[in-house]
Protein backbone atom coordinates (compact mmCIF):
# COMPACT_ATOMS: atom_id res chain seq x y z
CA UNK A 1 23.99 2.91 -36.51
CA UNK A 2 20.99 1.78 -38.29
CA UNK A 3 17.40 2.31 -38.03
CA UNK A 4 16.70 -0.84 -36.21
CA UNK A 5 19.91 0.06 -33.69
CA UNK A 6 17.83 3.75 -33.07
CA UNK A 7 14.68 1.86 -32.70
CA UNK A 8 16.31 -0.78 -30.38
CA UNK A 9 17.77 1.87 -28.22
CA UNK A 10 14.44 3.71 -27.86
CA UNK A 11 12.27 1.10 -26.71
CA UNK A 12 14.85 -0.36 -24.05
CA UNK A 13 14.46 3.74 -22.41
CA UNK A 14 10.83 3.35 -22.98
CA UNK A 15 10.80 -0.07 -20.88
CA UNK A 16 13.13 1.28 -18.61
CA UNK A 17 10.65 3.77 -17.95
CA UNK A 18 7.82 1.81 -16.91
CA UNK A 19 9.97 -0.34 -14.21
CA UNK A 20 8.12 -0.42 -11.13
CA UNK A 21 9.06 2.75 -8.75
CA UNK A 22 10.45 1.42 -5.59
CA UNK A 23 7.99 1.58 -3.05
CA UNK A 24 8.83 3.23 0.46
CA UNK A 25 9.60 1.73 3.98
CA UNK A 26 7.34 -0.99 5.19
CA UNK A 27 6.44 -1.80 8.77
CA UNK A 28 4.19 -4.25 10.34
CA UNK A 29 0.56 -3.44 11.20
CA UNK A 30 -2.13 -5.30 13.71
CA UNK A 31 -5.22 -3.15 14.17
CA UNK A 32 -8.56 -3.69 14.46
CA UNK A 33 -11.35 -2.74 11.85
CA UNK A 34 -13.46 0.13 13.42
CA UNK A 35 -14.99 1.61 9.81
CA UNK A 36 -14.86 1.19 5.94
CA UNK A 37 -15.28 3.70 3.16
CA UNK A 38 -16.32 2.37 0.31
CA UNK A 39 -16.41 5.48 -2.02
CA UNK A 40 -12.36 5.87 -1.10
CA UNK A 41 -11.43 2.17 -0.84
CA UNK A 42 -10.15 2.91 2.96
CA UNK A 43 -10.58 1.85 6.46
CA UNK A 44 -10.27 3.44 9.64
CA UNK A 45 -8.09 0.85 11.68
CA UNK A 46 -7.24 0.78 15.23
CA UNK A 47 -3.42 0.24 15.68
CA UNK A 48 -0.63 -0.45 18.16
CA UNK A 49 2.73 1.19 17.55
CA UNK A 50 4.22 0.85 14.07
CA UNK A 51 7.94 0.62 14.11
CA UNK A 52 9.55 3.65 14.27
CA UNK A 53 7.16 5.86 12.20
CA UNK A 54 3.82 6.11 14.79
CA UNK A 55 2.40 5.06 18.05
CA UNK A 56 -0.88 3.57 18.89
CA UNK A 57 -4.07 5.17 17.46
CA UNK A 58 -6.96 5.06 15.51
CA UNK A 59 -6.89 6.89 11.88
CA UNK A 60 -7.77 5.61 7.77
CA UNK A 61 -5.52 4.48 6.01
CA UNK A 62 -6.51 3.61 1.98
CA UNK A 63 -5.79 0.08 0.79
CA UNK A 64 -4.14 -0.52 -2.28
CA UNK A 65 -5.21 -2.40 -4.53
CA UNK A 66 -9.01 -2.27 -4.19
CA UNK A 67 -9.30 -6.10 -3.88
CA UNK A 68 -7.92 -5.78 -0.09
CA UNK A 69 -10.67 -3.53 0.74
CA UNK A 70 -13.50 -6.27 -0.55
CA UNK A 71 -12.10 -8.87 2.15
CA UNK A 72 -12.89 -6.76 5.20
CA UNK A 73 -15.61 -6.02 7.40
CA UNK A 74 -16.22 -3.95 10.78
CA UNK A 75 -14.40 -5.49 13.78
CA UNK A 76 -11.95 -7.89 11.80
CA UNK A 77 -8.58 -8.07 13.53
CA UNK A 78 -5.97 -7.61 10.80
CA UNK A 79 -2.16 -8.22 9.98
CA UNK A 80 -1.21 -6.13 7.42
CA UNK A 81 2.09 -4.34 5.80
CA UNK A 82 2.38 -0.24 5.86
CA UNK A 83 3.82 1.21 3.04
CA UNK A 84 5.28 5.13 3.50
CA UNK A 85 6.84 6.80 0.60
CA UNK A 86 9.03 9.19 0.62
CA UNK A 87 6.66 11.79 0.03
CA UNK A 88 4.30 10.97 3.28
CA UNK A 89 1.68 8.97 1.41
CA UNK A 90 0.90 5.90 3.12
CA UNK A 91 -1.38 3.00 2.31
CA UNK A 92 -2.20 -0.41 3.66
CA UNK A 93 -1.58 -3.89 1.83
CA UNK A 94 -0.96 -7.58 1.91
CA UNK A 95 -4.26 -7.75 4.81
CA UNK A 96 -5.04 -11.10 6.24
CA UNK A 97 -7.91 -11.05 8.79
CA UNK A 98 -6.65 -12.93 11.76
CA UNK A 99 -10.24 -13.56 13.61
């Protein structure tokens, strides 16, 4: 094997390694807009049931990336996607304002 082979073989692994991680289940979200935190980039959204992982409340959720949390404001209805890892994080995405 020559140097080049070595080299080769290393920085496939290396690529490998920076893959995107699968992200967790997702689940439909409507809610209303009831606060935003600026400082942590989250909102506190009014809900209705969300599939099979909670029922209808009121709680924050972050939003991921930052650029979702710039298009919202206080009383926007939402659509958004829930994303739950497998290690009970959670975090809001893909937000459209539906009012």
């Amino acid at each position: 094997m020559t140097r080049r082979d070595t080299l080769l073989i290393v920085a496939t692994g290396a690529l490998a390694g920076c893959a995107k991680k699968t992200e967790g289940k997702t689940y439909a979200m409507d809610g209303e807009i009831k606060a935003l935190d600026p400082s942590t980039k989250s909102a506190t959204i009014r809900h209705g049931k969300i599939g099979d992982w909670m029922e209808a409340m009121t709680m924050e959720y972050r939003l991921k990336p930052d650029s979702e949390y710039q298009k919202l404001k206080v009383g926007d209805k939402i659509h958004a996607t829930l994303v739950v890892n497998s290690d009970d994080s959670y975090y809001v995405t893909d937000v459209t304002v539906t009012n």
